[in-house]
Protein backbone atom coordinates (compact mmCIF):
# COMPACT_ATOMS: atom_id res chain seq x y z
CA UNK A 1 106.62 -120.27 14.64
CA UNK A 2 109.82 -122.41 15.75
CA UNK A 3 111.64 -120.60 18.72
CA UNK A 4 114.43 -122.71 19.95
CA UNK A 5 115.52 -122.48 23.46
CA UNK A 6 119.21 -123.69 23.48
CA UNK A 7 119.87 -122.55 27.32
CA UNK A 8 122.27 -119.62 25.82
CA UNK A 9 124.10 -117.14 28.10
CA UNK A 10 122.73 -113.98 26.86
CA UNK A 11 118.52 -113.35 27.92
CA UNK A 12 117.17 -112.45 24.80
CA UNK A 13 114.07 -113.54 23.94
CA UNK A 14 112.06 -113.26 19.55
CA UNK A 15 109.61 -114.00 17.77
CA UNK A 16 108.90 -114.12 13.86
CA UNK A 17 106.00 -112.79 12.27
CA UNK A 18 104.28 -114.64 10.54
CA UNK A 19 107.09 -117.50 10.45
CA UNK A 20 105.31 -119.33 7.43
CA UNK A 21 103.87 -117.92 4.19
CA UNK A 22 102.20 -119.48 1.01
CA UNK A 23 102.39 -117.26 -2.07
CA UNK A 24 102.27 -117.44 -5.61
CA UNK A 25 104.76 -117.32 -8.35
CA UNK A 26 106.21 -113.34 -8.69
CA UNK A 27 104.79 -112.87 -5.39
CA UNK A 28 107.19 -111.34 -2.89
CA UNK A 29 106.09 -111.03 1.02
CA UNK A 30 107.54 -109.79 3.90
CA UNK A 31 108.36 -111.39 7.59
CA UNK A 32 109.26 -109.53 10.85
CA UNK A 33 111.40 -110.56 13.99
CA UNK A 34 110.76 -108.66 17.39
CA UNK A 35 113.60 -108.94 19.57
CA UNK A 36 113.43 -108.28 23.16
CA UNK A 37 116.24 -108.14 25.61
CA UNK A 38 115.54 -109.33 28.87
CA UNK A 39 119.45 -108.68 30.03
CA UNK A 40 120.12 -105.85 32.79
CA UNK A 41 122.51 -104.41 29.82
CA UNK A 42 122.69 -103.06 26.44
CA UNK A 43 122.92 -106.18 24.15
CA UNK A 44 124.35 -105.78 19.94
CA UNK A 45 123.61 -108.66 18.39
CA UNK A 46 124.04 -109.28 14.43
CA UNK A 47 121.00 -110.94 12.21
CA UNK A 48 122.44 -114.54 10.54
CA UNK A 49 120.20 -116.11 8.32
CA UNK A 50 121.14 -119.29 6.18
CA UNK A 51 119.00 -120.76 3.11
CA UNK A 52 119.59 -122.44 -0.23
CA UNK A 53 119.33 -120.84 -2.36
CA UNK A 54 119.02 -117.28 -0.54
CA UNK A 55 116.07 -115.39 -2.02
CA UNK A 56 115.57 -113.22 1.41
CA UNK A 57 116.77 -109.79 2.12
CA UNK A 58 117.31 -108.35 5.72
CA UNK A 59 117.01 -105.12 7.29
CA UNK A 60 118.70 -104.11 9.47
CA UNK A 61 121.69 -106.80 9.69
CA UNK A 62 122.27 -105.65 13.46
CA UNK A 63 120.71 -104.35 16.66
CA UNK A 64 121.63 -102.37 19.96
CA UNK A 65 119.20 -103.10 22.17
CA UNK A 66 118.96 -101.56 26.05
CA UNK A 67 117.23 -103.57 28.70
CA UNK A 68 113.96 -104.00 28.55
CA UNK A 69 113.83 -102.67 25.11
CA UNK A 70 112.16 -104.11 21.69
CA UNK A 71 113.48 -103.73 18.17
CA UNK A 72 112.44 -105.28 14.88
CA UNK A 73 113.81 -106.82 12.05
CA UNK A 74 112.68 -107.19 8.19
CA UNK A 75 112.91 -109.78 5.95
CA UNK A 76 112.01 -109.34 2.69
CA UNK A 77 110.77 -112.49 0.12
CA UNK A 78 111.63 -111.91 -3.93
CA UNK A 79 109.09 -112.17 -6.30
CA UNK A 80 111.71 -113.63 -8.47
CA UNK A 81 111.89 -116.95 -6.58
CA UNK A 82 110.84 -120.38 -8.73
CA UNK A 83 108.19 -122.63 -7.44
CA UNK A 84 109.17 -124.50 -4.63
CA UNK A 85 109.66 -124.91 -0.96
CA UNK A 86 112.11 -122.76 1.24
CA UNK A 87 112.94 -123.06 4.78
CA UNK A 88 115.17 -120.34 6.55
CA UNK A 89 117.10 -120.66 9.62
CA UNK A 90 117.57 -117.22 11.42
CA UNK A 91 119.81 -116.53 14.05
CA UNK A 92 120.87 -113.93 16.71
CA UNK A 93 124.32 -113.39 17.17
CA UNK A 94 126.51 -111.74 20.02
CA UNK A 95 130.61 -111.74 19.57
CA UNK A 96 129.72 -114.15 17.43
CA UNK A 97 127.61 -117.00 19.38
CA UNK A 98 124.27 -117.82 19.09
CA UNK A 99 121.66 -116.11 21.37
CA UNK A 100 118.50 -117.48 19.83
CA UNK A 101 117.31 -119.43 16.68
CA UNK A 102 114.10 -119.60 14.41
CA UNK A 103 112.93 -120.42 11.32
CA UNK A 104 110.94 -119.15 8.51
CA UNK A 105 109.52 -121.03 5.97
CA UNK A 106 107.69 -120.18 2.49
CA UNK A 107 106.16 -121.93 -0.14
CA UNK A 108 105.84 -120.88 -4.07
CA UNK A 109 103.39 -122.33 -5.90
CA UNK A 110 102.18 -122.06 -9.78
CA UNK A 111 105.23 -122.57 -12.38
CA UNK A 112 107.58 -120.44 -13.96
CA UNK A 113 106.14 -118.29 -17.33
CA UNK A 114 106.99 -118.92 -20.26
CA UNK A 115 109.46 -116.74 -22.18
CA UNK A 116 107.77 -113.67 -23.87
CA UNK A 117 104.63 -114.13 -21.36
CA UNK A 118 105.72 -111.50 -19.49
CA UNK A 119 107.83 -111.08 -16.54
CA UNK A 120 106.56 -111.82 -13.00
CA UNK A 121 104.06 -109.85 -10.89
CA UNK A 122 105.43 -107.97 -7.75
CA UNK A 123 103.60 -105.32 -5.06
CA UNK A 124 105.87 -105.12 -1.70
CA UNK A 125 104.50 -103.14 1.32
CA UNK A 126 107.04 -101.72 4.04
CA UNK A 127 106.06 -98.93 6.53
CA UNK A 128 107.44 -97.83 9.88
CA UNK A 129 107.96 -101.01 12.20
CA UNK A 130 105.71 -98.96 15.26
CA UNK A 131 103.23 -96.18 15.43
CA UNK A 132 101.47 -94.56 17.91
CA UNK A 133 97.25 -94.50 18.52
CA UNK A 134 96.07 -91.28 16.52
CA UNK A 135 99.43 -91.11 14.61
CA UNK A 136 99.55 -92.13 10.35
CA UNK A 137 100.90 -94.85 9.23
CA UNK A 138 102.95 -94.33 5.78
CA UNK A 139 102.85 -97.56 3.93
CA UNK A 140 105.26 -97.27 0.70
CA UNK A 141 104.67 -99.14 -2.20
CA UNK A 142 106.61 -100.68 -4.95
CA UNK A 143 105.23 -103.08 -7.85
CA UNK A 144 106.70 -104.17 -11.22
CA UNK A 145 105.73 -102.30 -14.56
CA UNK A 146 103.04 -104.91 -15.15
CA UNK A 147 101.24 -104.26 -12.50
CA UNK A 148 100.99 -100.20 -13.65
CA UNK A 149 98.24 -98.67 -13.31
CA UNK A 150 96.17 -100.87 -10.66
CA UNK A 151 94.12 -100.05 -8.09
CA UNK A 152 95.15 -101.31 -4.35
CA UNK A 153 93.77 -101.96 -1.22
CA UNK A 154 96.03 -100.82 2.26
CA UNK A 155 94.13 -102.50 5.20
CA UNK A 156 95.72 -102.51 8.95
CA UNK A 157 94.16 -105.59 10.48
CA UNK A 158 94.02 -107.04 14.14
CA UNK A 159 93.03 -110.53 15.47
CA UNK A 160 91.31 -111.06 12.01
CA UNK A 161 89.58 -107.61 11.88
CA UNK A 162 89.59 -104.86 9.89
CA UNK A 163 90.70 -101.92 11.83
CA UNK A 164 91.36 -99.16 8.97
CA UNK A 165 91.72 -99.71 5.24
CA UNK A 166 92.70 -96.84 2.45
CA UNK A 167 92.16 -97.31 -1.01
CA UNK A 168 93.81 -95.41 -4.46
CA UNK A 169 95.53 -96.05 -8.05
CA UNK A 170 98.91 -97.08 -8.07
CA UNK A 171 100.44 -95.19 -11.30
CA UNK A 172 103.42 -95.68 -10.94
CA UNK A 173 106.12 -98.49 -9.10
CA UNK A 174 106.54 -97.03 -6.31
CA UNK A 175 104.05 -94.94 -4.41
CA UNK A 176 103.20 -93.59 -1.00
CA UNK A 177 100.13 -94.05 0.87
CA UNK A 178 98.77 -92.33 4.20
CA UNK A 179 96.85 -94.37 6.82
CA UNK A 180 95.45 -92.76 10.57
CA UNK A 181 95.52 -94.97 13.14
CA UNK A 182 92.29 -95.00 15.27
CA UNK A 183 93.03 -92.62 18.62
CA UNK A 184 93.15 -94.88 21.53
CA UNK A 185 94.12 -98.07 19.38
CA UNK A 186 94.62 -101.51 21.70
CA UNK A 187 98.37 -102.15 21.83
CA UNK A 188 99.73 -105.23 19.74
CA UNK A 189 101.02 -106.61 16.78
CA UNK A 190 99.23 -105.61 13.33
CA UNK A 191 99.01 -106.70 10.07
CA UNK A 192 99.27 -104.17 7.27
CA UNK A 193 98.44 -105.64 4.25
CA UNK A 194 98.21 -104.57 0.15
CA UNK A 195 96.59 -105.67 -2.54
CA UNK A 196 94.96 -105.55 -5.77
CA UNK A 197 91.37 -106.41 -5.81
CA UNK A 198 90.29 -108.71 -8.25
CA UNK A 199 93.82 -110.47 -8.50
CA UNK A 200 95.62 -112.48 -6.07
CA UNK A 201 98.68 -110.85 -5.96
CA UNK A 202 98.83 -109.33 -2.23
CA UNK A 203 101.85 -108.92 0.42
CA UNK A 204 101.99 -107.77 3.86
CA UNK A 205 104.31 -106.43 6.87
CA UNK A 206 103.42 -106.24 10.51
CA UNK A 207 103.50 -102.92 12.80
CA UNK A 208 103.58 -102.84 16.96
CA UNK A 209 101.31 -100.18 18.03
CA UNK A 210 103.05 -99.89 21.72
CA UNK A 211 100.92 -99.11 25.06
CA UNK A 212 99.91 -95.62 25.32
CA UNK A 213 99.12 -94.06 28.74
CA UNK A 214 98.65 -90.66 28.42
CA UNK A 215 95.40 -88.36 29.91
CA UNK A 216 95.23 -85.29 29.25
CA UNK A 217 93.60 -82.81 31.99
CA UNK A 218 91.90 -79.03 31.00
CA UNK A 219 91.12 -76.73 33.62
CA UNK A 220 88.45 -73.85 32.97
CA UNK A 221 88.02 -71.07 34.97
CA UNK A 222 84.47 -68.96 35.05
CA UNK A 223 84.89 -65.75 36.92
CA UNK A 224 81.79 -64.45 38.72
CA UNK A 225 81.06 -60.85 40.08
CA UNK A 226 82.79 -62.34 43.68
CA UNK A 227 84.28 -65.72 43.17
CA UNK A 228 85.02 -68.12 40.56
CA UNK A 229 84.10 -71.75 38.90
CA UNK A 230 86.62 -74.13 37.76
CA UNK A 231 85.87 -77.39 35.94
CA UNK A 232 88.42 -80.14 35.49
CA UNK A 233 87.91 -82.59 32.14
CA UNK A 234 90.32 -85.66 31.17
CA UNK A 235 90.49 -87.15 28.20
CA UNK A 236 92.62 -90.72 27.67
CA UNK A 237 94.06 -90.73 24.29
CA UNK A 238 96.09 -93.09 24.92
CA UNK A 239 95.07 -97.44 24.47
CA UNK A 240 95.38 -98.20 28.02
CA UNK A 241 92.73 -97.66 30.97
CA UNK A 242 94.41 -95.17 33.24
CA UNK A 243 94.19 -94.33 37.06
CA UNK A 244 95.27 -89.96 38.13
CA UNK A 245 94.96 -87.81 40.25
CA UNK A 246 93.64 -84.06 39.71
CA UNK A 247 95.25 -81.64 42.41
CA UNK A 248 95.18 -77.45 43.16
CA UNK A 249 96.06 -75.33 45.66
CA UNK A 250 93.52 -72.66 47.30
CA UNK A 251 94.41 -70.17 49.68
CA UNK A 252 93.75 -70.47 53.63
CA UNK A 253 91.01 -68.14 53.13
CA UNK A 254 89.47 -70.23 50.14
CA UNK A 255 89.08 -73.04 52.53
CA UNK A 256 85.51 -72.03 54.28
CA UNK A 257 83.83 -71.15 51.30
CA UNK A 258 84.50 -74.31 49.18
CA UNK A 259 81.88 -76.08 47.87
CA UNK A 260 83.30 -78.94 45.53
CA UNK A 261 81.70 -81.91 43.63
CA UNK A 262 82.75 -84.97 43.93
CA UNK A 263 83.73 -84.37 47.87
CA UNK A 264 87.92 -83.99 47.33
CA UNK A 265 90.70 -84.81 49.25
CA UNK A 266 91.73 -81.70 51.14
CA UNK A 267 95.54 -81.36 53.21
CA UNK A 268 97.01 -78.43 54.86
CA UNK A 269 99.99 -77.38 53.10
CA UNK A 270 101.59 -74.32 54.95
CA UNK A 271 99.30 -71.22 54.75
CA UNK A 272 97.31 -72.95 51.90
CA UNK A 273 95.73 -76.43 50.96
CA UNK A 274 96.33 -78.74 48.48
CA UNK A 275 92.62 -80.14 46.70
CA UNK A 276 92.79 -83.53 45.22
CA UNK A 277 90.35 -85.73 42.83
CA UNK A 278 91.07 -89.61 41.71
CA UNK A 279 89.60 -90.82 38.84
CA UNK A 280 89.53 -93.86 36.84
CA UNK A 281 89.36 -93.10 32.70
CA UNK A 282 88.70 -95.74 29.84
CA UNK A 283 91.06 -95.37 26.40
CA UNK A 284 88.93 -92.82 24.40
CA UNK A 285 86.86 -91.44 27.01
CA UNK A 286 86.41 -87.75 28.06
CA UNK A 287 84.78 -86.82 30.76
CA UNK A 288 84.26 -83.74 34.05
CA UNK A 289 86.26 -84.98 37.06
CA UNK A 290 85.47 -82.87 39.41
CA UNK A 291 84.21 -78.99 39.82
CA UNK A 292 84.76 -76.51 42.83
CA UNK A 293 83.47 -72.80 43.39
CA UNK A 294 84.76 -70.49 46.02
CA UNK A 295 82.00 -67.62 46.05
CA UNK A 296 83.26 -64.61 48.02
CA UNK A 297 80.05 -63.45 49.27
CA UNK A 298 80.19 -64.26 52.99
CA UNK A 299 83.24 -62.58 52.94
CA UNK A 300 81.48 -59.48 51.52
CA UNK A 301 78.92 -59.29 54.01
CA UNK A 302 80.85 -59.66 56.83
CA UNK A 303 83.04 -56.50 55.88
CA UNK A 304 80.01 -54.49 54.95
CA UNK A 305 78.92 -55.17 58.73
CA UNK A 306 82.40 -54.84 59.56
CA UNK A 307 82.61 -51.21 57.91
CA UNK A 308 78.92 -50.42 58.85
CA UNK A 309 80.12 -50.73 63.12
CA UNK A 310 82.86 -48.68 62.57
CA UNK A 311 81.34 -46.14 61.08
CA UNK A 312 78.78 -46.03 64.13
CA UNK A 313 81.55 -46.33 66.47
CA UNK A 314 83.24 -43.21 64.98
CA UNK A 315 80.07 -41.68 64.23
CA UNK A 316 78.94 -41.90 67.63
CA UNK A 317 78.13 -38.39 69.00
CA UNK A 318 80.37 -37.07 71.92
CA UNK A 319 78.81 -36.93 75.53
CA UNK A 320 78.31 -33.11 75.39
CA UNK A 321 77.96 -31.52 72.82
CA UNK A 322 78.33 -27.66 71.68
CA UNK A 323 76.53 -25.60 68.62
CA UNK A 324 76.90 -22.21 67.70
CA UNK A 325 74.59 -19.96 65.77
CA UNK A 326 75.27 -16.87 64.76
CA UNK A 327 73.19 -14.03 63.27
CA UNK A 328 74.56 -10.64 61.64
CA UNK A 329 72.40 -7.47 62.66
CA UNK A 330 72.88 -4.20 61.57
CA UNK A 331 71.22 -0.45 62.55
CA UNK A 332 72.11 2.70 61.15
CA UNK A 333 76.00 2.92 61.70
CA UNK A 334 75.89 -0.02 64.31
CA UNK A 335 76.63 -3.63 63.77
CA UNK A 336 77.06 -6.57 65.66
CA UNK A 337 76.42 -10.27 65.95
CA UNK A 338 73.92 -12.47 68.18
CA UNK A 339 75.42 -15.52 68.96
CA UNK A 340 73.59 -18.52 70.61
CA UNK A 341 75.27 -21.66 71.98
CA UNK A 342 73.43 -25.09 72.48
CA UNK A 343 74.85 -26.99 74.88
CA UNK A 344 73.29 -30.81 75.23
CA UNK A 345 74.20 -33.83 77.40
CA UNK A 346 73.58 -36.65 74.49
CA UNK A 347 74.59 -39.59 77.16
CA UNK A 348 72.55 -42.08 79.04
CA UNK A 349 74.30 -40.73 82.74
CA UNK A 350 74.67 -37.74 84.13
CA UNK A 351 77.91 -35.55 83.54
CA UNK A 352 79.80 -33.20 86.33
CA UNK A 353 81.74 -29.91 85.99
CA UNK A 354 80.78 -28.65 82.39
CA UNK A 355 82.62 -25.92 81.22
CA UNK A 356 81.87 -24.33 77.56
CA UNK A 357 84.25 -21.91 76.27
CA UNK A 358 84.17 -19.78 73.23
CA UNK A 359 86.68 -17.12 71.44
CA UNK A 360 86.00 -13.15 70.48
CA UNK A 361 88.25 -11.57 68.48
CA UNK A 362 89.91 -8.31 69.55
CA UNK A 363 87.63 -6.29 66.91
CA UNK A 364 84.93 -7.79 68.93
CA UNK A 365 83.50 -7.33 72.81
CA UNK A 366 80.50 -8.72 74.73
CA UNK A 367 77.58 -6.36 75.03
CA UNK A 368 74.67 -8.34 76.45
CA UNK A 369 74.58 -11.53 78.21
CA UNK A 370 72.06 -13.85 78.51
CA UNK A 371 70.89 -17.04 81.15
CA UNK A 372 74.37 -17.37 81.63
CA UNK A 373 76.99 -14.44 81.84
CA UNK A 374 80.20 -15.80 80.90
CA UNK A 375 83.58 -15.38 82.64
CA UNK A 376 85.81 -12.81 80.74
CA UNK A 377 89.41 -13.32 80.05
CA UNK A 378 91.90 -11.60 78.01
CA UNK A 379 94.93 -13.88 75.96
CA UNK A 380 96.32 -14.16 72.86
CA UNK A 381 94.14 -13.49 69.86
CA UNK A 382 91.30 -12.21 71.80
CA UNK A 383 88.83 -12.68 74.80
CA UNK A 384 87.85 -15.61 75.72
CA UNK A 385 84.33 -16.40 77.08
CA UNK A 386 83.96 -18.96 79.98
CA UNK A 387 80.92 -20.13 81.43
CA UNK A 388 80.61 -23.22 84.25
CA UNK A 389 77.42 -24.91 83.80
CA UNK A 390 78.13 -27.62 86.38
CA UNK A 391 75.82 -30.77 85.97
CA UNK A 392 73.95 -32.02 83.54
CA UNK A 393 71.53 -34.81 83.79
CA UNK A 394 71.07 -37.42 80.88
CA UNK A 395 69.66 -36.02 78.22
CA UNK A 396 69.34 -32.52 79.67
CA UNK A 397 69.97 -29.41 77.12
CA UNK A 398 70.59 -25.84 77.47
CA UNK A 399 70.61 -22.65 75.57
CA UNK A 400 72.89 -19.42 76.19
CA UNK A 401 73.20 -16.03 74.08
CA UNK A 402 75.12 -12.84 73.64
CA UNK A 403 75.83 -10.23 71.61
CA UNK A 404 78.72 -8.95 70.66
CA UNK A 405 79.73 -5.34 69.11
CA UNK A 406 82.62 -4.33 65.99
CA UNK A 407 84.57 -1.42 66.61
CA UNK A 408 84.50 -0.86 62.97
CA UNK A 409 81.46 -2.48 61.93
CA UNK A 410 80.78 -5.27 59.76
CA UNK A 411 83.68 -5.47 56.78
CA UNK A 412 82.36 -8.94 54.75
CA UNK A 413 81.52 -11.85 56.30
CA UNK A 414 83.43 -12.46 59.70
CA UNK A 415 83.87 -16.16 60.98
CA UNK A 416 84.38 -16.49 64.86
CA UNK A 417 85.73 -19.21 66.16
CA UNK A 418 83.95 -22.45 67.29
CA UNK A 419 83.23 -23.27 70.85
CA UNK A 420 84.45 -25.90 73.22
CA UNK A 421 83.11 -28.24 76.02
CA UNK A 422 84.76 -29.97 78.92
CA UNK A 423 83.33 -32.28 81.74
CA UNK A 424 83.94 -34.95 84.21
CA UNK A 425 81.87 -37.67 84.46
């Protein structure tokens, strides 16, 4: 390869692959330029080449190029060219001035047919100038009637190695084959090559597979009966190694309960926290980066304890307590009701100044008393029933009665009121 460094204004920097070929008579092949500019600033530049006589054609003619960016640049050998040596001169051109300079250079050997031997032998290769790791390559085909049907051979080589090859019948001059690049392919220049075994008519173009960084991160979640699993996996399908960073967020109550493998990064972010993972992932490899778990359990228990004291603390049984039991007699024409009140002290300390009261209705009056007879007072609705019981020591119960007698005797099932207590302690 000749790259000439003439100390030109612009910063634009090529190089020609290969930039010296050996083929046979009716033999075409193929040669690439990859520009790059180096300028902080769009470049166009036009493609000059000069050669006697010109068997080469060139595509594109002209580039637009932004900084920091590479484009390519075809040239294309005829079959048609006689035996003989042919040297190239191609330059890059802005408003007319030469950026950069290089050469090419090809020799045909063998001699010319003779009339009525047939016309030459031709198989040209093109495809796209880059392709990505995992993407297909189209590599199109076109070969002179003579060489109809043949079987070919497409093989994308690197460094001298055989990274992918494709074989099928060529039945016609121009054809269409399909290659897949290798996921996770090294960046670089490769050679595509075609030809037909057995024979040596061959040709061959170059394609830039570019660096690739791209990971790819899947989160699963597995719910559980009170929490839930989640497993992060990367995968690089992209050519380069690649450094990340795996992040979530889990609430403020999240936090205690946890549990995560490798040990994370953890920082408060208002009312939640942010989780982090790094990892380090080779081009092609898949792998877990980290798991967590928050199990809700703990949580669980505490509220059942939670709910189980206040239920005791409402459930709790007042200091003195009241019951009423009453029973329904009948005789002849008469009727009336025994009542009996229990009155307990269900404390731990003695309680002062108990009063119990209950209600009669006004179909209703107190016949018999006993222990206890109760204060009588008339109101509202009925008589009501007082009795003062003064102390009561800790755990102390007692029991008092009466009966009571309906002026128009029992009529279904009548419901008296409840009683009440009062104290001081």
């Amino acid at each position: 390869m000749l790259v000439l460094s003439l100390g030109f204004a612009l910063d634009v920097s090529g190089s020609i692959i290969p930039n010296s070929a050996t083929v046979h008579y009716g033999n075409g092949t193929s040669f690439q330029l990859v520009v790059t500019n180096n300028e902080p600033e769009t470049v166009d530049l036009q493609v000059a080449l000069t050669g006697i006589p010109t068997w080469m054609r060139i595509f594109p003619s002209r580039l637009s190029l932004p900084y920091g960016q590479t484009g390519t640049v075809n040239f294309y050998f005829s079959n048609a060219a006689t035996p003989d040596s042919y040297i190239y001169r191609v330059q890059l051109l802005s408003n007319h001035t030469s950026v950069w300079e290089g050469s090419i250079v090809v020799n045909v050997l063998g001699k010319k047919p003779v009339e009525g031997e047939g016309g030459p032998k031709f198989l040209r290769i093109t495809a796209q100038p880059e392709v990505n790791p995992g993407e297909t390559i189209i590599a199109s085909l076109e070969a002179s009637e003579n060489l109809v049907p043949s079987d070919v051979e497409i093989i994308l080589i690197k460094d001298g190695k055989e990274v992918a090859k494709v074989s099928g019948s060529l039945d016609k001059t121009s054809k269409s084959f399909t290659m897949s690049v290798p996921e996770s392919q090294d960046a670089g220049v490769y050679t595509l090559r075609v030809h037909v075994p057995g024979k040596e008519i061959t040709n061959e173009t170059s394609i830039t597979i570019p660096v690739l960084e791209k990971v790819e991160v899947q989160s699963d979640v597995e719910r559980k009966l009170l929490g839930r699993k989640v497993t992060f996996t990367a995968r690089n399908i992209g050519n380069v190694p690649e450094e990340g960073e795996v992040t979530t967020e889990i609430g403020i109550l999240d936090r205690p309960l946890l549990e995560a493998s490798p040990a994370p990064e953890i920082t408060k972010k208002g009312l939640s926290y942010v989780v982090s993972w790094g990892y380090t992932i080779a081009p092609g490899e898949e792998k877990v980066v980290a798991t967590y778990e928050v199990d809700y359990i703990p949580y669980s228990i505490i509220l059942v304890l939670l709910l189980i004291a206040v239920i005791l603390v409402f459930q709790k049984p007042e200091p003195m307590e009241v019951r009423k039991k009453m029973e329904y007699v009948r005789e002849g024409d008469d009727a009336w009701i025994k009542v009996r009140l229990h009155i307990a002290n269900n404390s731990d300390e003695p309680i002062e100044n108990v009063i119990v009261k209950d209600l009669l209705p006004e179909i209703a009056s107190v016949s018999k008393a006993f222990i206890v007879k109760p204060k009588i007072k008339r109101q509202a609705g009925g008589k009501l029933l007082v009795w003062e019981l003064g102390r009561f020591s800790p755990g102390e119960e007692r029991i008092l009665g009466y009966e009571a007698k309906l002026k128009f005797g029992i009529i279904g099932k009548l419901e008296l009121p409840k009683p009440t207590v009062s104290w001081n302690r």
